[in-house]
N, C-alpha and C. Protein backbone atom coordinates (compact mmCIF):
# COMPACT_ATOMS: atom_id res chain seq x y z
N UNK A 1 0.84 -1.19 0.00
CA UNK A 1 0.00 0.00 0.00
C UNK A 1 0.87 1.24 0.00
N UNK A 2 0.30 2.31 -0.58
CA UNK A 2 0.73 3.75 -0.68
C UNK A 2 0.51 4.15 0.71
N UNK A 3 0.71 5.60 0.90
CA UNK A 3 0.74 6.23 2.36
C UNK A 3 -0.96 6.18 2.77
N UNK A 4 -1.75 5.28 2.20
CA UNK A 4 -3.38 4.84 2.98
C UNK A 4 -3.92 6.38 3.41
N UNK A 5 -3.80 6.41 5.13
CA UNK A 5 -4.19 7.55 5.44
C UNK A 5 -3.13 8.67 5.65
N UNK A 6 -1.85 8.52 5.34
CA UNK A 6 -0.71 9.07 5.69
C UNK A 6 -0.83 9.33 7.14
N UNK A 7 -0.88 8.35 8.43
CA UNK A 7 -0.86 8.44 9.77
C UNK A 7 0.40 8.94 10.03
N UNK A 8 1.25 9.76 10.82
CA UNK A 8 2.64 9.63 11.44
C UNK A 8 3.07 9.01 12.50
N UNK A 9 2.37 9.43 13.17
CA UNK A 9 2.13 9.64 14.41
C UNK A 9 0.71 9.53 15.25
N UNK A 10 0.98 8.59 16.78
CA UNK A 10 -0.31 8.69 17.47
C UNK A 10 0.02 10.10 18.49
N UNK A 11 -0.79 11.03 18.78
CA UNK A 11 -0.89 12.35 19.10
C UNK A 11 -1.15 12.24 20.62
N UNK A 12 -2.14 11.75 20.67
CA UNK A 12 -3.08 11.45 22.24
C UNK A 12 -4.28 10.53 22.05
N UNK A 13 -4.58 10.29 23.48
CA UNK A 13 -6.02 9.25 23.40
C UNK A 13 -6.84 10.37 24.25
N UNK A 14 -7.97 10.34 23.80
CA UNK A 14 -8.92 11.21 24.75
C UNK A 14 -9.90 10.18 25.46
N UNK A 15 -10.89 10.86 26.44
CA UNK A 15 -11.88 10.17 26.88
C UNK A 15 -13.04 10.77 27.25
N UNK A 16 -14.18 10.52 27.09
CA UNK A 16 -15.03 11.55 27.22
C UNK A 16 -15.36 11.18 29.13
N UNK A 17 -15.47 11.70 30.17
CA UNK A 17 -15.77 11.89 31.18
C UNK A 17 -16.79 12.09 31.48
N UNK A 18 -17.83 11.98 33.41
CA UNK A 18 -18.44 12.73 33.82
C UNK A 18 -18.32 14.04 34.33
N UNK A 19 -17.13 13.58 34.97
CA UNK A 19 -16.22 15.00 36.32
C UNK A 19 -14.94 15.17 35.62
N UNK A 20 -14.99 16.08 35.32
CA UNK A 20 -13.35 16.74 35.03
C UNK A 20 -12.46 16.80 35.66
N UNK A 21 -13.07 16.97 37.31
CA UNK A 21 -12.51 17.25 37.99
C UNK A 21 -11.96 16.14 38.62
N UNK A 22 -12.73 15.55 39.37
CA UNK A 22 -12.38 13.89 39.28
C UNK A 22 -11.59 12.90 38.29
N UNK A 23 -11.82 13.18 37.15
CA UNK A 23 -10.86 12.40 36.40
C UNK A 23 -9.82 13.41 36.24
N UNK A 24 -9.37 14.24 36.99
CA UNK A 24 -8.24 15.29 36.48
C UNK A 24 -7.49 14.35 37.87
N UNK A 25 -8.20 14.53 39.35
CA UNK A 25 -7.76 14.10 40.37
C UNK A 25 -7.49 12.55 40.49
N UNK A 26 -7.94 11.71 39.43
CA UNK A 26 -7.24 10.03 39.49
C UNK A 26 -6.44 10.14 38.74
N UNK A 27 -6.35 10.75 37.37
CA UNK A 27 -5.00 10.69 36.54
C UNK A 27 -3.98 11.48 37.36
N UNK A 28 -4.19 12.45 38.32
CA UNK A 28 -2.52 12.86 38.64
C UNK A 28 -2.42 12.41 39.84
N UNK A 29 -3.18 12.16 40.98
CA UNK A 29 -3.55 11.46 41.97
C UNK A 29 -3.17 9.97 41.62
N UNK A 30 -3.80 9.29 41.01
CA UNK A 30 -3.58 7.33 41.16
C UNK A 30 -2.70 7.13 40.47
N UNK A 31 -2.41 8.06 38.99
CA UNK A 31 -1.58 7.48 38.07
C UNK A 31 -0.10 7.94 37.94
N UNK A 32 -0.36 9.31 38.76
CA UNK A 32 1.07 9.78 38.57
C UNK A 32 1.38 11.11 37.17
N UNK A 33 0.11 11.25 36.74
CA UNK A 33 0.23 12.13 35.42
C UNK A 33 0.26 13.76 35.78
N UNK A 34 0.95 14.33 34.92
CA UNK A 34 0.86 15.93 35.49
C UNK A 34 -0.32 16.51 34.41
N UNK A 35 -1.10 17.53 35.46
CA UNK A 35 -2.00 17.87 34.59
C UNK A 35 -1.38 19.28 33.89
N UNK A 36 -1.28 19.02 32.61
CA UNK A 36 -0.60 20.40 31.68
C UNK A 36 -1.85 21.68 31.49
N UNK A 37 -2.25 21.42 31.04
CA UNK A 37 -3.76 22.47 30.93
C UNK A 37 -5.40 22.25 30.72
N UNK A 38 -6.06 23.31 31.26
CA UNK A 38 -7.40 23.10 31.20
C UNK A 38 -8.10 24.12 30.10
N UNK A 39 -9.01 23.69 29.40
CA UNK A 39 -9.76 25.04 28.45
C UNK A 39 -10.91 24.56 28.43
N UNK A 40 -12.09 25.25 27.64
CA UNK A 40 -13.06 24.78 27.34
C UNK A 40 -13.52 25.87 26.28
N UNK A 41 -14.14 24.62 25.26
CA UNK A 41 -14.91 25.20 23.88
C UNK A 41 -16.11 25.04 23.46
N UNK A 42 -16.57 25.15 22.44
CA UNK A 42 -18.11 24.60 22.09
C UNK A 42 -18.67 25.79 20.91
N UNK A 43 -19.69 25.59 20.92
CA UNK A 43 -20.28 26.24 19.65
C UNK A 43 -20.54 25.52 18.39
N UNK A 44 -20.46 26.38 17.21
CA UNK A 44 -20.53 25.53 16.11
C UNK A 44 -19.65 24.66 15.66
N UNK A 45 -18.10 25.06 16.30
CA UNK A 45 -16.56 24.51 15.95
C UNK A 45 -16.67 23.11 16.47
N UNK A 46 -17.32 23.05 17.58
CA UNK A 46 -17.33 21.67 18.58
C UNK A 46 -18.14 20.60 17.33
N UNK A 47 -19.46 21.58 17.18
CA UNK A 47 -20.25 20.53 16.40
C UNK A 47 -19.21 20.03 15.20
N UNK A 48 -19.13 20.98 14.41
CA UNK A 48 -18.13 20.82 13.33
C UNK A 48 -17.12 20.15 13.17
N UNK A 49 -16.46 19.98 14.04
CA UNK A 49 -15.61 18.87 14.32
C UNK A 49 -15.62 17.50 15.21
N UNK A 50 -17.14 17.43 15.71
CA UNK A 50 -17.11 15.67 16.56
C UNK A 50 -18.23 15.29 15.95
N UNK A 51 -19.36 16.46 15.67
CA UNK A 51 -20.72 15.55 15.32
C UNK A 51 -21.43 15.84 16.28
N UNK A 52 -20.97 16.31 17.60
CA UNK A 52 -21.85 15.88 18.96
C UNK A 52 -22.60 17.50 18.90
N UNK A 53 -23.76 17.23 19.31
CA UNK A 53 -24.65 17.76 19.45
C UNK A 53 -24.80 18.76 20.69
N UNK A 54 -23.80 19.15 21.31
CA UNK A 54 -23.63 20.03 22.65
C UNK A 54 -23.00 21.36 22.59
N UNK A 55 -23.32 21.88 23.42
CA UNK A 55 -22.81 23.42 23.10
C UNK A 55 -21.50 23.73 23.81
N UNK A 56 -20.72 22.58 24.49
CA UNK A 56 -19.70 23.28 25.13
C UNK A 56 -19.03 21.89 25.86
N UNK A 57 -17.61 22.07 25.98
CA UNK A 57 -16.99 20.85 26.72
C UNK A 57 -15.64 21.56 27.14
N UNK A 58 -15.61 20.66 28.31
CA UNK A 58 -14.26 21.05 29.22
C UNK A 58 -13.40 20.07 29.13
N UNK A 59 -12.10 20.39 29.02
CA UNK A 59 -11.04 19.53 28.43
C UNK A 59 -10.40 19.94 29.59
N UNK A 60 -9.20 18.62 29.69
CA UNK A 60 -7.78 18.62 30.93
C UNK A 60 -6.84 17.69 29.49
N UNK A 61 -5.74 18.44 29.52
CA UNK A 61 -4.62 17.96 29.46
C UNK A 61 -3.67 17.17 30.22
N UNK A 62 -3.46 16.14 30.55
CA UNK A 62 -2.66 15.07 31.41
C UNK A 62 -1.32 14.27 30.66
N UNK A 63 -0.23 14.57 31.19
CA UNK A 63 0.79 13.98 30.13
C UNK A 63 1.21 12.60 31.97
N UNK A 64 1.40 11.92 30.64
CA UNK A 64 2.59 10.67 31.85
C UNK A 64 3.75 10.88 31.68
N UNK A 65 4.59 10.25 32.69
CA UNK A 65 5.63 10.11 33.14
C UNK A 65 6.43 10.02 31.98
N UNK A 66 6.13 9.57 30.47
CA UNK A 66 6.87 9.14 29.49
C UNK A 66 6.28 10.30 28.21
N UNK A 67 5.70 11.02 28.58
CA UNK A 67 5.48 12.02 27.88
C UNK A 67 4.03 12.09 27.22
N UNK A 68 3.64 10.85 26.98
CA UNK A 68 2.00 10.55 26.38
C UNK A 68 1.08 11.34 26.93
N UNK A 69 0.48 11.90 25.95
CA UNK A 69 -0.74 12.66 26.65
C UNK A 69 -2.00 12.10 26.38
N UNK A 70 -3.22 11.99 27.40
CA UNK A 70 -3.84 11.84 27.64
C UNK A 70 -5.42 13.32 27.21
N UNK A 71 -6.25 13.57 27.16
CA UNK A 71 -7.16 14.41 27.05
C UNK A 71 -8.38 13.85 27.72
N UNK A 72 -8.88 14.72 28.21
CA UNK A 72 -10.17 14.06 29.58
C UNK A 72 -10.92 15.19 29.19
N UNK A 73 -12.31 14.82 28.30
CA UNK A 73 -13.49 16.26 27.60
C UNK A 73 -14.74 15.50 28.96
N UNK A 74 -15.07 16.99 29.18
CA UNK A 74 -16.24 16.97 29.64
C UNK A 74 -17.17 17.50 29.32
N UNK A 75 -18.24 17.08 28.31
CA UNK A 75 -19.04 17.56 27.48
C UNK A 75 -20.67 17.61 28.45
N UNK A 76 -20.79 19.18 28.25
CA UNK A 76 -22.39 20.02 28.85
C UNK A 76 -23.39 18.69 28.91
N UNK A 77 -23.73 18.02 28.15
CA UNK A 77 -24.30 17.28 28.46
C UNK A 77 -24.44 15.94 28.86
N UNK A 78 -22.86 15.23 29.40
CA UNK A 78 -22.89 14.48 30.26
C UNK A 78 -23.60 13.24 29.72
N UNK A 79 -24.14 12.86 31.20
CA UNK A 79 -24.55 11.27 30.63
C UNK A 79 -25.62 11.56 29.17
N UNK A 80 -26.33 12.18 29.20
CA UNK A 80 -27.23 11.82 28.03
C UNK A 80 -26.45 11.12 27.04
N UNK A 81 -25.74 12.34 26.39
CA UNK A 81 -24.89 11.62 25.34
C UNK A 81 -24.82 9.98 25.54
N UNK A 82 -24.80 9.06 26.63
CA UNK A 82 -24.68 7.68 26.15
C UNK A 82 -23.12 7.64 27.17
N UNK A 83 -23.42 6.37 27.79
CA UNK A 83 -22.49 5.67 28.47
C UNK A 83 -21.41 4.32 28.08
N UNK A 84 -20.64 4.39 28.62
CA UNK A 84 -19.75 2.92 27.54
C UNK A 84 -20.39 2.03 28.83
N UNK A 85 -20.89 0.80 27.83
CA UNK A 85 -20.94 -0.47 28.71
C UNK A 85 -19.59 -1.23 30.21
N UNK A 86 -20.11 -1.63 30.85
CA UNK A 86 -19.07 -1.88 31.93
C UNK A 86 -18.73 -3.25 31.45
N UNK A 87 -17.90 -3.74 30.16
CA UNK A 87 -17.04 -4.92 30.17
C UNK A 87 -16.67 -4.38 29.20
N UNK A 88 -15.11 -4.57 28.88
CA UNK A 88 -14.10 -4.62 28.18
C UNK A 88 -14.32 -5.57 26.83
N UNK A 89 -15.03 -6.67 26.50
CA UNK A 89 -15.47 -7.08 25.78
C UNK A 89 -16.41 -6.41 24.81
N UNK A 90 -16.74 -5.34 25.21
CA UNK A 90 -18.28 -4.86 24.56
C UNK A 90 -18.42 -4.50 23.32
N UNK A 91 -17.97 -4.12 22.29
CA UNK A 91 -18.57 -3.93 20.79
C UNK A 91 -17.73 -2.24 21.15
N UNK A 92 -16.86 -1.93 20.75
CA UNK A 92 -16.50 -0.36 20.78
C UNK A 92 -15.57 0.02 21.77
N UNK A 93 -15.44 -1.24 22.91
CA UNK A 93 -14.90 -0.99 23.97
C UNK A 93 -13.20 -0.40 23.86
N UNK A 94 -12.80 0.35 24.47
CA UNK A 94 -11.35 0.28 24.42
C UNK A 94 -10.50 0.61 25.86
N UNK A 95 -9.13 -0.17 25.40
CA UNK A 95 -8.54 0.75 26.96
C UNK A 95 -7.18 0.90 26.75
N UNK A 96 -6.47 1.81 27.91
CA UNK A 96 -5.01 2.28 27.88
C UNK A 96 -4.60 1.48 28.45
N UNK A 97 -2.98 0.68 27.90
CA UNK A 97 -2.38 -0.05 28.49
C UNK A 97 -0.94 0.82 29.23
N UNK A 98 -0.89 0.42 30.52
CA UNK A 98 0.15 2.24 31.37
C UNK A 98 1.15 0.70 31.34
N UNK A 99 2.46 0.98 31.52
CA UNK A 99 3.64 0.04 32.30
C UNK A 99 3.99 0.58 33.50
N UNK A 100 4.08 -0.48 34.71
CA UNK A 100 4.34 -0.22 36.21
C UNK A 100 5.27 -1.20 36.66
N UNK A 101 5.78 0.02 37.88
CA UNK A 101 6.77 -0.59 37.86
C UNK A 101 6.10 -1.69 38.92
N UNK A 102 5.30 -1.87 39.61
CA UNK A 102 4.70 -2.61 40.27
C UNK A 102 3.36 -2.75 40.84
N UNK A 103 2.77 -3.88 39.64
CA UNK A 103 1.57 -4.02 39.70
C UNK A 103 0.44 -4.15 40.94
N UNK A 104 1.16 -4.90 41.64
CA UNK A 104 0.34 -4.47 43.28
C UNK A 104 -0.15 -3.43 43.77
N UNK A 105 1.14 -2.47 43.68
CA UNK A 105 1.28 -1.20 44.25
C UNK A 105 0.18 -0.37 43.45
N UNK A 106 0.29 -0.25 42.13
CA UNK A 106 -1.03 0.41 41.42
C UNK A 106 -2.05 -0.55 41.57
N UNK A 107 -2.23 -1.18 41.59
CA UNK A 107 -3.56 -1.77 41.91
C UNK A 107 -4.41 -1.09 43.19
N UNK A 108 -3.67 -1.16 44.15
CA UNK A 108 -4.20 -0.43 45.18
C UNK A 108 -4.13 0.96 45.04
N UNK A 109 -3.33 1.60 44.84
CA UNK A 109 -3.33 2.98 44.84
C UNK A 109 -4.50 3.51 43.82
N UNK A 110 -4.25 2.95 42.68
CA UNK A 110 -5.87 2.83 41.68
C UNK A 110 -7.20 2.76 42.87
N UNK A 111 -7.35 1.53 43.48
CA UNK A 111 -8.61 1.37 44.50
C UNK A 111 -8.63 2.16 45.43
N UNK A 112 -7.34 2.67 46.03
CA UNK A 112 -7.85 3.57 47.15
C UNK A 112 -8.30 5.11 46.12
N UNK A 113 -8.58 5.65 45.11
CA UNK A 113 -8.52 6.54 44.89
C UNK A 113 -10.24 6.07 44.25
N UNK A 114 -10.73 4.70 44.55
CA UNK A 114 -12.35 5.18 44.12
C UNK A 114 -12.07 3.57 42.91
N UNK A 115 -11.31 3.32 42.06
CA UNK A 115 -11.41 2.56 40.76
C UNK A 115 -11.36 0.91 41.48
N UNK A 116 -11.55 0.31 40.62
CA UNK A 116 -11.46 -1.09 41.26
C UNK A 116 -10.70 -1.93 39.59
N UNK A 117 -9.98 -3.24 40.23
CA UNK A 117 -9.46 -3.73 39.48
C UNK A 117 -10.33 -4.65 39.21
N UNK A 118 -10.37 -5.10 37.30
CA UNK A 118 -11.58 -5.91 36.66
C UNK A 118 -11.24 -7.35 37.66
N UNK A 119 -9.94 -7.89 37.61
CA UNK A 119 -9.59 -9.29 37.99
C UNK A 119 -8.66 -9.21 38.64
N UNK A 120 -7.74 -10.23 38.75
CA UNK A 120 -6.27 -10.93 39.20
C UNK A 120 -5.20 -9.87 38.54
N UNK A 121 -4.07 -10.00 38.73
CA UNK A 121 -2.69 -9.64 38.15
C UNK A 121 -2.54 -11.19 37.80
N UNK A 122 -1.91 -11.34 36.09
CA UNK A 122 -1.57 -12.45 36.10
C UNK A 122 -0.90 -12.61 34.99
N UNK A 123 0.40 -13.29 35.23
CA UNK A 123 1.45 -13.74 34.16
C UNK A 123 1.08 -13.79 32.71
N UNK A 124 1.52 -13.28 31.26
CA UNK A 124 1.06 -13.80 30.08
C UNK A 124 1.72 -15.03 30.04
N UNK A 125 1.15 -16.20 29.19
CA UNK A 125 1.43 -17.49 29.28
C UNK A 125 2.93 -17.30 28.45
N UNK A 126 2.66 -16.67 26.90
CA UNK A 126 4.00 -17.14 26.28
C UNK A 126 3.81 -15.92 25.53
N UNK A 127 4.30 -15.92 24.27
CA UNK A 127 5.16 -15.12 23.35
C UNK A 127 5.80 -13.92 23.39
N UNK A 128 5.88 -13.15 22.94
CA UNK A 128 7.09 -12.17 23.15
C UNK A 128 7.06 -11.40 24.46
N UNK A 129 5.73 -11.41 24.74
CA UNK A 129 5.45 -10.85 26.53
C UNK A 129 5.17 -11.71 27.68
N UNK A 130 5.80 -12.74 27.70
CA UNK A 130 5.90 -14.21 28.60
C UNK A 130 6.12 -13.04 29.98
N UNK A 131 5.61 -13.93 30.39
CA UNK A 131 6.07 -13.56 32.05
C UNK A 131 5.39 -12.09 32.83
N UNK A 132 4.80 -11.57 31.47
CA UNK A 132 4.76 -9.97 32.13
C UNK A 132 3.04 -9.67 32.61
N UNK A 133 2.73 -9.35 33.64
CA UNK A 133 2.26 -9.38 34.78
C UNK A 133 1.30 -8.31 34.04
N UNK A 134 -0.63 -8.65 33.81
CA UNK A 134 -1.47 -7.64 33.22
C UNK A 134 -2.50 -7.74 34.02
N UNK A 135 -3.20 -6.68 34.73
CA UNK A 135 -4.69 -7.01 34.98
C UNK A 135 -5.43 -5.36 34.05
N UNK A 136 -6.41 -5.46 34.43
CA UNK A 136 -7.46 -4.52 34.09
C UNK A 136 -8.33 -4.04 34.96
N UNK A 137 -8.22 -2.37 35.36
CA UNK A 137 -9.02 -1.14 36.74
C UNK A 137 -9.75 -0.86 35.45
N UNK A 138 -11.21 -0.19 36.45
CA UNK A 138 -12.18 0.91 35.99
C UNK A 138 -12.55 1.43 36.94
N UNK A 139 -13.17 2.42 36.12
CA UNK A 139 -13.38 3.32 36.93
C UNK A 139 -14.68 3.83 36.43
N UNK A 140 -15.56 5.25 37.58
CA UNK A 140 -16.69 5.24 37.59
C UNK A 140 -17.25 5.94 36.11
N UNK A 141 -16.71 5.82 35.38
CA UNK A 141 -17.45 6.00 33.74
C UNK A 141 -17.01 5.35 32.70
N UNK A 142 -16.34 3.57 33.34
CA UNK A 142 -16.17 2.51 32.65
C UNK A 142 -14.92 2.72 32.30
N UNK A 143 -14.05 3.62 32.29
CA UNK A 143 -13.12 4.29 31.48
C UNK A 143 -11.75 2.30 31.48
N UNK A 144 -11.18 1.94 30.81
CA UNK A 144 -10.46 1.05 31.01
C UNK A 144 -9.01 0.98 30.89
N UNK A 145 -8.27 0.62 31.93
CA UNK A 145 -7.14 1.07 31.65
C UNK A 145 -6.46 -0.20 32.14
N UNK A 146 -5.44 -0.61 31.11
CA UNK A 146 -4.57 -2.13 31.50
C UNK A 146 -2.97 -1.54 32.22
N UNK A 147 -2.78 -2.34 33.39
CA UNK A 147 -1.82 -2.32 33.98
C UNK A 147 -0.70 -3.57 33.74
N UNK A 148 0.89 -3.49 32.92
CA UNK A 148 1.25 -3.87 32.90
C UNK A 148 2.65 -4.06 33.56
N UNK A 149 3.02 -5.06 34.23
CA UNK A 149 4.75 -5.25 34.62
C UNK A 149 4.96 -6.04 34.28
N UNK A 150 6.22 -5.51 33.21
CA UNK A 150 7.29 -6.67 32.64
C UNK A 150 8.14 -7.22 33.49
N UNK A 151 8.96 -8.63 33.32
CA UNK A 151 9.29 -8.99 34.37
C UNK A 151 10.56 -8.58 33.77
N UNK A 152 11.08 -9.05 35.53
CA UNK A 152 12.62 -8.80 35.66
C UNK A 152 13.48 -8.73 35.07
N UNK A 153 14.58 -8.92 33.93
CA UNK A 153 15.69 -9.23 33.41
C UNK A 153 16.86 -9.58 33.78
């Protein structure tokens, strides 16, 4: 294939939220992310560019430890817009996979801050990520995020 969509680069992952504020306070709170900036827009530009039907949304900027940024919109109208189903399986579902340096340790620090982990921490059986240690937290607007530790060397 030719340059398809000419992608370069992945930029950021966003997520649409309830609380801004709250998801501003678990990403730099549980995860460790610094929050870079806050704005908010809307109007015809908003429509014009998502489709969504609201007059206004509040955005947080959150970068990690490795530079990835994150975007957390909080759009005026909230739940209406439609909720993501609570399983990771679901038709649309998606989630962030973070690397830690120790999966225990975020596990809890994730739960004490409100999120709960889907399952176990548990070894991949084999191929190129043998050994390395994955479970799966959510949190209160399904949001999914995979926790991984590679093992030792």
């Amino acid at each position: 294939m030719t340059d398809a969509a000419n992608v370069m680069a992945v930029d950021h992952t966003g997520f649409a939220v309830s609380s801004l504020d709250e998801a501003v306070r678990f990403w730099t709170g549980a995860l460790g992310f610094t929050l870079e900036r806050q704005s908010e827009m809307g109007g015809d530009f908003l429509h014009q560019v998502t489709g969504v039907d609201d007059p206004s949304v509040k955005t947080a900027i959150v970068k990690a430890p490795d530079g990835y940024v994150v975007e957390l919109l909080q759009y005026s109208n909230g739940p209406r817009n439609g909720t993501v189903p609570n399983s990771a399986g679901a038709i649309g579902a998606a989630h962030l996979a973070l690397t830690v340096k120790d999966i225990h340790a975020a596990i809890a620090r994730v739960e004490a801050e409100g999120w709960k982990a889907k399952g176990h921490p548990l070894p991949i059986a084999g191929g190129p990520r043998k050994g390395t240690l994955v479970a799966y937290v959510s949190g209160p607007d399904h949001i999914t995020i995979e926790l991984m530790q590679t093992p030792a060397r």
